[in-house]
N, C-alpha and C. Protein backbone atom coordinates (compact mmCIF):
# COMPACT_ATOMS: atom_id res chain seq x y z
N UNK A 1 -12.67 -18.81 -13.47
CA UNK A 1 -11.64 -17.90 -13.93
C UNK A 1 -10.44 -18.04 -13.01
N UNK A 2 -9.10 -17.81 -13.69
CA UNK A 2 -8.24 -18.16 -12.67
C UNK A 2 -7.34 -16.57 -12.45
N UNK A 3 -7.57 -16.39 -11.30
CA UNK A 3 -6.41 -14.60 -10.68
C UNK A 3 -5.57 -15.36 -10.46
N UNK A 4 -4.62 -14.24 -10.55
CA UNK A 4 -3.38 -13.73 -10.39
C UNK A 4 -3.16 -12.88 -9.35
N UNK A 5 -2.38 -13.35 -7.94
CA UNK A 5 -2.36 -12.11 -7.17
C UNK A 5 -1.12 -11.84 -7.02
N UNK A 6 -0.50 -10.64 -6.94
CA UNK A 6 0.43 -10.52 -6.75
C UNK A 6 1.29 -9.81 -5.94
N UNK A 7 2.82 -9.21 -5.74
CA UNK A 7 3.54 -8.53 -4.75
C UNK A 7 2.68 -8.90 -3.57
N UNK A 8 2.34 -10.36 -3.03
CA UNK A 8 1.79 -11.05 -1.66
C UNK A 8 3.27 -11.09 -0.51
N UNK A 9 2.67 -10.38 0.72
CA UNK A 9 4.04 -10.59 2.29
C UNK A 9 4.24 -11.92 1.49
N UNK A 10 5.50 -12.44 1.69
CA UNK A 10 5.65 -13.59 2.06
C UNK A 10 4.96 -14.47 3.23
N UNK A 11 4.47 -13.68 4.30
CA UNK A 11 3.74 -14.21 5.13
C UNK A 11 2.57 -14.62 5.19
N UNK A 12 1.64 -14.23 3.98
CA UNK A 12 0.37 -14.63 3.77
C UNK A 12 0.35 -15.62 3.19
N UNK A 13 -0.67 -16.64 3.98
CA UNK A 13 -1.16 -17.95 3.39
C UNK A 13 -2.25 -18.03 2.89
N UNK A 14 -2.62 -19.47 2.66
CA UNK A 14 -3.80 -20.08 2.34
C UNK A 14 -5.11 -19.49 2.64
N UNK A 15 -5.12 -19.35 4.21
CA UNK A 15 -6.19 -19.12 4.93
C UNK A 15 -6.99 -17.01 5.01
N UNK A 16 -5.39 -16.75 4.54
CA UNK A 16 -5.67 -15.26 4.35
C UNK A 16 -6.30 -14.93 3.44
N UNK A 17 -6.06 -15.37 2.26
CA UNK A 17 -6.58 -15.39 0.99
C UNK A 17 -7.66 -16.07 0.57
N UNK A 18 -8.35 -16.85 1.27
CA UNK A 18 -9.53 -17.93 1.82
C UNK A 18 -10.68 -16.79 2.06
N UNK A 19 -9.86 -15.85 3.22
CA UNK A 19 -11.07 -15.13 3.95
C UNK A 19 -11.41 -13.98 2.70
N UNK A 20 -10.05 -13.82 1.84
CA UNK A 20 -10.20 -12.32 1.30
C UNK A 20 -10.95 -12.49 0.41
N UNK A 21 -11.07 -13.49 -0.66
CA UNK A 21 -11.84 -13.61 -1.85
C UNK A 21 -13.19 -14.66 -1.73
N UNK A 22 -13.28 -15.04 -0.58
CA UNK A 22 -14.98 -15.66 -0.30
C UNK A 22 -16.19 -14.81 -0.10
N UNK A 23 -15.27 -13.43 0.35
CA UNK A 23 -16.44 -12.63 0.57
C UNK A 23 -17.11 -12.20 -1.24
N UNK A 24 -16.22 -12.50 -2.25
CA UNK A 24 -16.80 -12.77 -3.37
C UNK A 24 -17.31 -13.80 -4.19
N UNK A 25 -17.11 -14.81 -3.52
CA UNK A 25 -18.22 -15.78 -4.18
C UNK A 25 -17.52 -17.17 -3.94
N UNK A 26 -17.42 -18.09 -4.35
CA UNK A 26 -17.07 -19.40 -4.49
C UNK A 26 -15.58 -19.59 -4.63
N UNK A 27 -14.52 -20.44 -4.07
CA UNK A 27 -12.98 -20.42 -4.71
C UNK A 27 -12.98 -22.18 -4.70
N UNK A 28 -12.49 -22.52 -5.61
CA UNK A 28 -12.10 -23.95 -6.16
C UNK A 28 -11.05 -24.13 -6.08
N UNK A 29 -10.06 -23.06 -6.07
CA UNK A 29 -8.57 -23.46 -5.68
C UNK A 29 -7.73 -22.56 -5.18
N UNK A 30 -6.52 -22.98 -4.13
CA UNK A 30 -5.74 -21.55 -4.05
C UNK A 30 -4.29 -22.48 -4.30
N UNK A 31 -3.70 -21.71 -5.13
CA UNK A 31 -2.18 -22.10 -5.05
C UNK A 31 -1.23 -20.60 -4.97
N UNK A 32 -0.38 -20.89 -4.01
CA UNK A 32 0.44 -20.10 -3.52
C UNK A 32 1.41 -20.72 -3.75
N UNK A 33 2.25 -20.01 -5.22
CA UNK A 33 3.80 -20.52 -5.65
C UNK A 33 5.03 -20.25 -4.67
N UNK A 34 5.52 -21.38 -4.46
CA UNK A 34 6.81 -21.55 -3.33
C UNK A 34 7.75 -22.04 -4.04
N UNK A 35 9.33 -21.30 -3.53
CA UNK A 35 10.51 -22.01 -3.86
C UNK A 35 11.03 -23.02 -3.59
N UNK A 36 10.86 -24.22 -4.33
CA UNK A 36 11.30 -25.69 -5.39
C UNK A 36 11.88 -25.82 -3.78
N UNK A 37 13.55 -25.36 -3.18
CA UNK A 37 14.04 -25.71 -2.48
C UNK A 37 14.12 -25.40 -0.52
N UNK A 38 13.42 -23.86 -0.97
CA UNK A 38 13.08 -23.14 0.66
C UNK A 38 12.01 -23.26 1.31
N UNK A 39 10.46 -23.48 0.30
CA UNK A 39 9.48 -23.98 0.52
C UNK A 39 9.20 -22.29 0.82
N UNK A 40 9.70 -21.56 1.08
CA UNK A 40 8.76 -20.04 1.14
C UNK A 40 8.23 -19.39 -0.47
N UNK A 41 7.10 -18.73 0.17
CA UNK A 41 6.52 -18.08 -1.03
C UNK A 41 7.34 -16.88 -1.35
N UNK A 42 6.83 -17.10 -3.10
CA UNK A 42 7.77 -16.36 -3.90
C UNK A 42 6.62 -15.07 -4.00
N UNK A 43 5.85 -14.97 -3.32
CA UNK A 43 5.08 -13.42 -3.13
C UNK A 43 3.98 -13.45 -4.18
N UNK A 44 3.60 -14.06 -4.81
CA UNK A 44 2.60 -14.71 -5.92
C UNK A 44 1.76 -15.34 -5.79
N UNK A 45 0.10 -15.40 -6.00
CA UNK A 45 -0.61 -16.72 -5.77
C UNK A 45 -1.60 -16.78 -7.28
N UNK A 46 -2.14 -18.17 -6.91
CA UNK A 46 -3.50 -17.93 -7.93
C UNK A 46 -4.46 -18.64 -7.51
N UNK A 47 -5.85 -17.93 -7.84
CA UNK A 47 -6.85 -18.43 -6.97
C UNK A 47 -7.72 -18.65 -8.28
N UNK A 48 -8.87 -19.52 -8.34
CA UNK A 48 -9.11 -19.92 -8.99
C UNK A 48 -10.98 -19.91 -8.88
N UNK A 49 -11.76 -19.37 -9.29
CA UNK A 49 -12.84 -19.13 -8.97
C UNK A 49 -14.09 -19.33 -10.10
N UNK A 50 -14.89 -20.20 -10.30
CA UNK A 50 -15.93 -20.91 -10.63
C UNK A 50 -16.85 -20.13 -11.39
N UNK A 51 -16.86 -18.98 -11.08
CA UNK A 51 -17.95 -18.24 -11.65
C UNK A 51 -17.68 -16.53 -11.80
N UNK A 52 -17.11 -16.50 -13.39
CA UNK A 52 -16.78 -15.47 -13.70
C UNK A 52 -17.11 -13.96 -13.40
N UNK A 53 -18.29 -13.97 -13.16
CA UNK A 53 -18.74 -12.42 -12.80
C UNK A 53 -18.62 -12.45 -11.49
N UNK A 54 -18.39 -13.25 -10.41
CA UNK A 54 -17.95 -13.39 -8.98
C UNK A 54 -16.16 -12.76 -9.11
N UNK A 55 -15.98 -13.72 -9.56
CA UNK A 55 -14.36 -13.27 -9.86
C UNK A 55 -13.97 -11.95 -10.84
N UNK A 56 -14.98 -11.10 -11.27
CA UNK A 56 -14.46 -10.16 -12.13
C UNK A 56 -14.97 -8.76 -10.58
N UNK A 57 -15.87 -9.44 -9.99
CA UNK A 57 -15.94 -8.56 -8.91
C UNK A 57 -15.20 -8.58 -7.64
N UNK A 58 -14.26 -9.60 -7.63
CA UNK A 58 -13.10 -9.55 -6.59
C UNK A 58 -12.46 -8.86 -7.09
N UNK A 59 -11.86 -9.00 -8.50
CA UNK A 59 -11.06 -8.51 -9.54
C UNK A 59 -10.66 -6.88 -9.28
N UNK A 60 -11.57 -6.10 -9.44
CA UNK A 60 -11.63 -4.89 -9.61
C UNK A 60 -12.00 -4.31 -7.68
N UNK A 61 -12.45 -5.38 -6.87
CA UNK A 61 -12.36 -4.59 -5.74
C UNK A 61 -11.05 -4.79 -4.57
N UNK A 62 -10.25 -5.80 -5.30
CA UNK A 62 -8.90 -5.99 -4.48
C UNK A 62 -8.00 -5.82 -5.61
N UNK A 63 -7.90 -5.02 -6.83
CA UNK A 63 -6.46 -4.90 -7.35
C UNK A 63 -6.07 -3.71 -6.68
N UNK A 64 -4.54 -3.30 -6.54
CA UNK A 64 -4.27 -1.76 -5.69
C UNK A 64 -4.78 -1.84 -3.89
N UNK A 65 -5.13 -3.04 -3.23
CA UNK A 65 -5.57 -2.35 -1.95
C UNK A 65 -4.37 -3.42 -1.35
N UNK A 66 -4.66 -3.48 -0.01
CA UNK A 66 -3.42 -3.70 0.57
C UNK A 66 -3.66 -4.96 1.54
N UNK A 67 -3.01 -5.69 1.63
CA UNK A 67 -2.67 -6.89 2.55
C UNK A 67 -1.81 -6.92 3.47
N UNK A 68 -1.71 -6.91 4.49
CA UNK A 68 -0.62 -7.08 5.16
C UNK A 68 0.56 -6.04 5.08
N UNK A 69 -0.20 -5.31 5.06
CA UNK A 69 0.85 -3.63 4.88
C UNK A 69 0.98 -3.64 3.43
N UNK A 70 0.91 -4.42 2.25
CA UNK A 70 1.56 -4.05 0.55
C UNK A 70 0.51 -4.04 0.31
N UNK A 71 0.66 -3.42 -0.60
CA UNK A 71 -0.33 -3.05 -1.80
C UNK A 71 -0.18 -4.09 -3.07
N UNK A 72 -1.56 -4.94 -2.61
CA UNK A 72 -1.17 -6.04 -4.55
C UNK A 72 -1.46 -5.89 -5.23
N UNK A 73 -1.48 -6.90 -6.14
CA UNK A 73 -1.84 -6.74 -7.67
C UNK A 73 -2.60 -7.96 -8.02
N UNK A 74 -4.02 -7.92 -8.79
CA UNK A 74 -4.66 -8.52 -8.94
C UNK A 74 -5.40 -8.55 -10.04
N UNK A 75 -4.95 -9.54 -10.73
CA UNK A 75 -5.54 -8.88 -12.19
C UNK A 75 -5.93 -10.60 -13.02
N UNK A 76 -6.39 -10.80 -14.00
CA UNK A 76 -6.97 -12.16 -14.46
C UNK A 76 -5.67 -12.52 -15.06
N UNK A 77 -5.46 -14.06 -14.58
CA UNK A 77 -4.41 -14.63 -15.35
C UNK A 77 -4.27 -14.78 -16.48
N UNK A 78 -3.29 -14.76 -16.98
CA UNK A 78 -2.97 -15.02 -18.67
C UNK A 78 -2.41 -16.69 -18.70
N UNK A 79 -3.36 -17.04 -19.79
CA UNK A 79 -3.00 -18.79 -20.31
C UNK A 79 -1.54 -18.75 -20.41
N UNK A 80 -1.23 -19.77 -19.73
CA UNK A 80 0.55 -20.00 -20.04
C UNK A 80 0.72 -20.75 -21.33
N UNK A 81 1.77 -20.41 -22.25
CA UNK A 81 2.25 -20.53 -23.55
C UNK A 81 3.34 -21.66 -23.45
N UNK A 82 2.93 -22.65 -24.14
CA UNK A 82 3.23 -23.86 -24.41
C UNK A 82 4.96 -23.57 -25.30
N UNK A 83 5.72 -24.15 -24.69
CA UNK A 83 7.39 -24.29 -25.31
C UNK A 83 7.50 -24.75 -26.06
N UNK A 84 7.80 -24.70 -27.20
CA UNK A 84 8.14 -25.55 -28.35
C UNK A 84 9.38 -27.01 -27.64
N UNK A 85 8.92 -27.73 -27.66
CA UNK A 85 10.34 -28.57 -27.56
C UNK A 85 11.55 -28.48 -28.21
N UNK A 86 12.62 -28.02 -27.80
CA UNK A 86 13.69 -27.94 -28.67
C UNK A 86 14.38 -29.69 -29.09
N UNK A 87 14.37 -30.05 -30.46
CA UNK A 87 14.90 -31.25 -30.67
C UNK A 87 16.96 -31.35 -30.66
N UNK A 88 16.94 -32.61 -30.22
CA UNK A 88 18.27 -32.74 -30.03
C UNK A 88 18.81 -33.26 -31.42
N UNK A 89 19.78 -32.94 -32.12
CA UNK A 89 20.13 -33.90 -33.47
C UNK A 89 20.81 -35.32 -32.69
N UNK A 90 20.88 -36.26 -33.44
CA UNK A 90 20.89 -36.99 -33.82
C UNK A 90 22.24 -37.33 -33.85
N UNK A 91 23.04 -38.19 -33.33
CA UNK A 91 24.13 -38.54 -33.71
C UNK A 91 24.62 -39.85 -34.75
């Protein structure tokens, strides 16, 4: 299953989020979205976890609690929606 975490310090990494969601089970991936040109995080991650009822129990015991002084948000990602290609005419 893949989370969604969210309103993350900018200061939390990889390794924070390593410790926070192992204590629920297995993680296969962490990506922490950064800006294209500053390389800092845009306060967002997604973690990605193998075995659904592991991850529905991180789910519900870290949405609302707090990291690094904020309070996040943690909730199951939603499939991203495919763009129609807009076509160019034709000259």
């Amino acid at each position: 299953m893949n989370i969604y975490v969210g309103q993350l310090p900018y200061s939390v990494g990889e390794n924070e989020l390593r410790e926070l969601f192992t204590e629920f089970g297995e993680i296969a991936g962490i990506n922490i979205v950064k800006d294209r040109f500053s390389g800092q995080s845009k306060g967002f991650a997604f973690i990605e976890m193998p075995n659904n009822s592991e991850a529905d129990k991180a789910i519900k015991a870290l949405n609302k609690s707090f990291l690094a002084g904020r309070e996040i948000k943690v909730n199951q990602a939603e499939q991203r929606k495919q763009k129609p290609r807009k076509r160019r005419p034709r000259y």
